[in-house]
Protein backbone atom coordinates (compact mmCIF):
# COMPACT_ATOMS: atom_id res chain seq x y z
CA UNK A 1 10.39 18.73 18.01
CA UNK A 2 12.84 18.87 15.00
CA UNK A 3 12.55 22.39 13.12
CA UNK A 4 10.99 22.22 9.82
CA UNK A 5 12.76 20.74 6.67
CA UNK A 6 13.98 23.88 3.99
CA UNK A 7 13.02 23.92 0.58
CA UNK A 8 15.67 25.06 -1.72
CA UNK A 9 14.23 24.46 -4.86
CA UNK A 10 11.29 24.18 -6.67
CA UNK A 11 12.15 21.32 -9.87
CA UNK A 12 9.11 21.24 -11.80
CA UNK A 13 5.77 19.76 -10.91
CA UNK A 14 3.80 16.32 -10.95
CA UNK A 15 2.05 15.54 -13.91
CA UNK A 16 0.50 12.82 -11.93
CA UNK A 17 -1.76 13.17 -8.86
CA UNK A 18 -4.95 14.74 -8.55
CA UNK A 19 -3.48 17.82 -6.69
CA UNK A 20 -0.04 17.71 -9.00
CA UNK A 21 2.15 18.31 -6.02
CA UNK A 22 5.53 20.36 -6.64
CA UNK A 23 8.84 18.22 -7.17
CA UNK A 24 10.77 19.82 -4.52
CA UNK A 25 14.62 19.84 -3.57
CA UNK A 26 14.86 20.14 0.45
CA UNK A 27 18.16 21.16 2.67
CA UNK A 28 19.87 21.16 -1.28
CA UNK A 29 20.24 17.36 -1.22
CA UNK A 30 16.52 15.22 -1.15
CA UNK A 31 14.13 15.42 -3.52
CA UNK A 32 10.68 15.07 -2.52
CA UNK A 33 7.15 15.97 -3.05
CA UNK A 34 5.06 18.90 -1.98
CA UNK A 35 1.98 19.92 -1.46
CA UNK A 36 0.40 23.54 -0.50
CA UNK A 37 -2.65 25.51 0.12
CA UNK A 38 -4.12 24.68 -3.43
CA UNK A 39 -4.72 20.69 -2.24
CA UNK A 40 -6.56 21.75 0.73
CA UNK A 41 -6.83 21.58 4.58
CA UNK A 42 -8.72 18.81 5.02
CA UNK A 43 -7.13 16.70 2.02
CA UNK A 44 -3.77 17.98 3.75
CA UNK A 45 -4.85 16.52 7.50
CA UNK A 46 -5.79 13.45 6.06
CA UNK A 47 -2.82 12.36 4.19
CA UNK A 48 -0.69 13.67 7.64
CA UNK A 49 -2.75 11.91 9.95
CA UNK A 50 -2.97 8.96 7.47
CA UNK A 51 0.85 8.85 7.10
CA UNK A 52 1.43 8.90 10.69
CA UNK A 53 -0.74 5.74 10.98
CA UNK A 54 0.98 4.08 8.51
CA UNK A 55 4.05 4.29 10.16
CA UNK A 56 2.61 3.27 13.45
CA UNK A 57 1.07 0.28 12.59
CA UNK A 58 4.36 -0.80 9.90
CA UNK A 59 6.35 0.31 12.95
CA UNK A 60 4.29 -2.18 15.45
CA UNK A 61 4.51 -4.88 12.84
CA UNK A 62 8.14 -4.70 12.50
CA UNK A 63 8.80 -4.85 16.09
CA UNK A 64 10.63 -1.44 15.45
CA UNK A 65 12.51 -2.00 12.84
CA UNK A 66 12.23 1.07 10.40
CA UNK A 67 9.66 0.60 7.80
CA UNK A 68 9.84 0.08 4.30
CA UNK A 69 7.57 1.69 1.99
CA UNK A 70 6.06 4.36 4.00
CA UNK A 71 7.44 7.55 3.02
CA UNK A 72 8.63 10.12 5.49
CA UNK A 73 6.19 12.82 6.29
CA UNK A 74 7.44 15.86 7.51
CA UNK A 75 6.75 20.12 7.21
CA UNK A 76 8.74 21.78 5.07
CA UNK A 77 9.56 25.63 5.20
CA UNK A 78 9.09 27.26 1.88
CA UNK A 79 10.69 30.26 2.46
CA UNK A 80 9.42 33.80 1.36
CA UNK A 81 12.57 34.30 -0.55
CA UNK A 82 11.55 31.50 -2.96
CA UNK A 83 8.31 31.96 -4.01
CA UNK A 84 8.54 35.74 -4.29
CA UNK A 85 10.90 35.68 -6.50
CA UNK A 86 9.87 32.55 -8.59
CA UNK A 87 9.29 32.73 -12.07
CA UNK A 88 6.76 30.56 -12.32
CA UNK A 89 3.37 31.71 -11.12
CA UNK A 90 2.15 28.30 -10.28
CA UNK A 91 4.67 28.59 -7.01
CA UNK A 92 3.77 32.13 -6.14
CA UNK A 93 -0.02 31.66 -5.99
CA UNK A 94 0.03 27.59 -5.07
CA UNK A 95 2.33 27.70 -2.25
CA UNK A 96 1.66 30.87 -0.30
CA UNK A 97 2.54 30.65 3.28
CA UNK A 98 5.57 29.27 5.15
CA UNK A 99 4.96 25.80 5.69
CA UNK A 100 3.88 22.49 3.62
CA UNK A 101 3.27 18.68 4.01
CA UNK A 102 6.68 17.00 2.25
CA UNK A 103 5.94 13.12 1.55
């Protein structure tokens, strides 16, 4: 298994979205969406397990060609570094931990 994506930078945050995910800049060069602890395990599971689906079945109907439309979904690292010392408090008490979904 690949090691986790990096996130480098936190841009600003959804205004859309029931859970408002963070607008995230990973490994300094994509720019992606995240979401933490605050959107919950279970909501979390089901968009991973539902993503992974999605790309199975687009992947089966394309005879494995790579999909269009499905983003990727991966786990990002949110490093200690980053949130502790974070302005905003939005990042230090919505994205504890070291890991999140990326989509």
């Amino acid at each position: 298994m690949n090691s986790p994506a990096t996130i480098t930078s936190v841009l600003g945050r959804s205004e859309q979205g029931m859970t408002r995910p963070f607008i995230c800049q990973v490994n300094h060069f994509n720019t992606c969406y995240v979401k933490g602890a605050y959107a919950g395990q279970r909501s979390l599971c089901c968009e991973w397990v539902a993503g992974w689906l999605a790309m199975a079945i687009l992947l089966e109907l394309s005879s494995g060609a790579s999909p269009i439309g499905v983003p990727v979904i991966e786990i990002a690292e949110v490093p200690r570094a980053l949130t502790e010392s974070s302005a905003r408090r939005d990042i230090r008490t919505d994205m504890p931990g070291i890991h999140a979904p990326i989509f």
